[in-house]
C-alpha atoms as a PDB file:
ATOM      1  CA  UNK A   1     -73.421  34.717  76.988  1.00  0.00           C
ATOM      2  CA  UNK A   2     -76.256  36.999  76.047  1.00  0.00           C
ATOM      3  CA  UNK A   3     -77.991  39.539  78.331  1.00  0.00           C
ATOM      4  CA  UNK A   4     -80.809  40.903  76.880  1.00  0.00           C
ATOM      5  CA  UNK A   5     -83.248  39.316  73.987  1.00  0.00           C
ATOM      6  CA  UNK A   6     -82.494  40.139  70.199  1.00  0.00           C
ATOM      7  CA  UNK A   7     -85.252  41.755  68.499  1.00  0.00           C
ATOM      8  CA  UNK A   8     -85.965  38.707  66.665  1.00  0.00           C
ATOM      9  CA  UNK A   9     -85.806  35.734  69.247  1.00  0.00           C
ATOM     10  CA  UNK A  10     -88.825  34.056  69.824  1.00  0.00           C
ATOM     11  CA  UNK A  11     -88.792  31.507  73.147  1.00  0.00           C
ATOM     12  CA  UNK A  12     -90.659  28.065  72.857  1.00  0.00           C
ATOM     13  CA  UNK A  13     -91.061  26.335  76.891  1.00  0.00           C
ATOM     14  CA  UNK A  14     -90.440  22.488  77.430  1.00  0.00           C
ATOM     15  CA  UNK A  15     -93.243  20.928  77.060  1.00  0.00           C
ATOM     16  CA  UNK A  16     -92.631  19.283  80.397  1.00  0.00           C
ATOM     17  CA  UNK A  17     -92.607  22.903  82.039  1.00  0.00           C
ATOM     18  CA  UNK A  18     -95.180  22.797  85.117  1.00  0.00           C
ATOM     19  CA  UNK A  19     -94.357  25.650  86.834  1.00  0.00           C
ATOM     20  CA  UNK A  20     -92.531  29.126  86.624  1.00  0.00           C
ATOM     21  CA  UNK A  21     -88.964  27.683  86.678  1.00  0.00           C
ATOM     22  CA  UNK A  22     -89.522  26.436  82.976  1.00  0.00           C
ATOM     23  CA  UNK A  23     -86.514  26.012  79.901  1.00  0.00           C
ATOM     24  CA  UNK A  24     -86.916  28.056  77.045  1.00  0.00           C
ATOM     25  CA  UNK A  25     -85.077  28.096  73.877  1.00  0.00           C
ATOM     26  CA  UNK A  26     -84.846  30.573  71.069  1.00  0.00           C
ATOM     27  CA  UNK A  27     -83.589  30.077  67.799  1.00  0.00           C
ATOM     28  CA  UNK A  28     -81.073  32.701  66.496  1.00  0.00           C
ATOM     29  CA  UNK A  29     -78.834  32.991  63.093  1.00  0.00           C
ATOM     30  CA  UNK A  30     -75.652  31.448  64.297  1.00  0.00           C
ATOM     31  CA  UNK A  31     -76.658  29.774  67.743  1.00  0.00           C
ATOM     32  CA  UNK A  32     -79.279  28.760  69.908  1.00  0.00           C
ATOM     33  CA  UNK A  33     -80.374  30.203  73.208  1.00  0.00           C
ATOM     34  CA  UNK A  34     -81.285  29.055  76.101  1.00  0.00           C
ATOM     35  CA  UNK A  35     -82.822  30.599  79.809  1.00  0.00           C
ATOM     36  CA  UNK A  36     -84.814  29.892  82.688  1.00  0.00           C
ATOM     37  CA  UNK A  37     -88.167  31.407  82.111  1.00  0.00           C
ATOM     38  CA  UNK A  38     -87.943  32.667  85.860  1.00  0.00           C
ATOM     39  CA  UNK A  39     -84.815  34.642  84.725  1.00  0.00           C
ATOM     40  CA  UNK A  40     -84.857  35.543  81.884  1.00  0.00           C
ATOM     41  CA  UNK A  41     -81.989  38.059  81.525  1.00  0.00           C
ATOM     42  CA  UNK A  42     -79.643  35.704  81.794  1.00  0.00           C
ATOM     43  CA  UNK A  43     -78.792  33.374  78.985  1.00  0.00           C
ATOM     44  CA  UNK A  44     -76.726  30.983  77.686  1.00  0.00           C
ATOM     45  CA  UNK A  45     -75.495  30.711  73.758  1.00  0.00           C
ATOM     46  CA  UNK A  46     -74.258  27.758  71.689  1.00  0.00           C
ATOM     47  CA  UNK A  47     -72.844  27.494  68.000  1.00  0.00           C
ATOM     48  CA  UNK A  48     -75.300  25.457  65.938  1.00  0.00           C
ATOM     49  CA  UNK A  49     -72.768  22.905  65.988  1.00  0.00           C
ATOM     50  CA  UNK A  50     -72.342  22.997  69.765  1.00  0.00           C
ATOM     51  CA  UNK A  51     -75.854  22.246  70.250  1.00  0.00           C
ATOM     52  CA  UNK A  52     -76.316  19.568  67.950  1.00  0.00           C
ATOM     53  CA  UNK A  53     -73.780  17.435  69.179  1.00  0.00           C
ATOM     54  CA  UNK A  54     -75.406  18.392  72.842  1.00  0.00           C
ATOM     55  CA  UNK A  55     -78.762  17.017  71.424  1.00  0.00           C
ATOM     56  CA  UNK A  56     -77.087  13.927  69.920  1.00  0.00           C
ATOM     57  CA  UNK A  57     -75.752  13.174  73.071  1.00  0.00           C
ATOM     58  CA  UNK A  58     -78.918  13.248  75.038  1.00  0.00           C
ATOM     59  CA  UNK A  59     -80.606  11.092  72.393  1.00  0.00           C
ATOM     60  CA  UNK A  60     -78.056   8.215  72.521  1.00  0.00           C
ATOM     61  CA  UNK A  61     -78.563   8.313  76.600  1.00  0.00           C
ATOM     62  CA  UNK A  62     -74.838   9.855  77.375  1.00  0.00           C
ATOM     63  CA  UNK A  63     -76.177  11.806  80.102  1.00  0.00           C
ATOM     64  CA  UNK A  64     -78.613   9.712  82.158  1.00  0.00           C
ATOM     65  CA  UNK A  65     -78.028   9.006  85.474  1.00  0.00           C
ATOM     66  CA  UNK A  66     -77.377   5.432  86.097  1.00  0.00           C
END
């Protein structure tokens, strides 16, 4: 888990964000990055590979609520 930004991250918001409490990702070498715009010390890192699968599971619907 990362604590502080790297020099070179640059955070895109959901596009659903509304308020303060908003995602944001960052794109890094060898991972991706994620925080909560109201906190934004604190931050979670996945391996590319990590977060793709992640992503492919969301597409196909293996995490809604039913």
């Amino acid at each position: 888990m990362a604590q502080t930004d790297s020099v070179a991250d640059v955070w895109r918001k959901s596009a659903r964000c509304e308020a303060h409490n908003c995602v944001e990702v960052a794109k890094r070498p060898d991972e991706i990055a994620i925080r909560n715009s109201a906190v934004p010390d604190t931050q979670l890192a996945f391996a590319r590979p990590a977060w793709a699968a992640f992503i492919s599971g969301v597409r196909a619907g293996q995490f809604d609520l039913r």
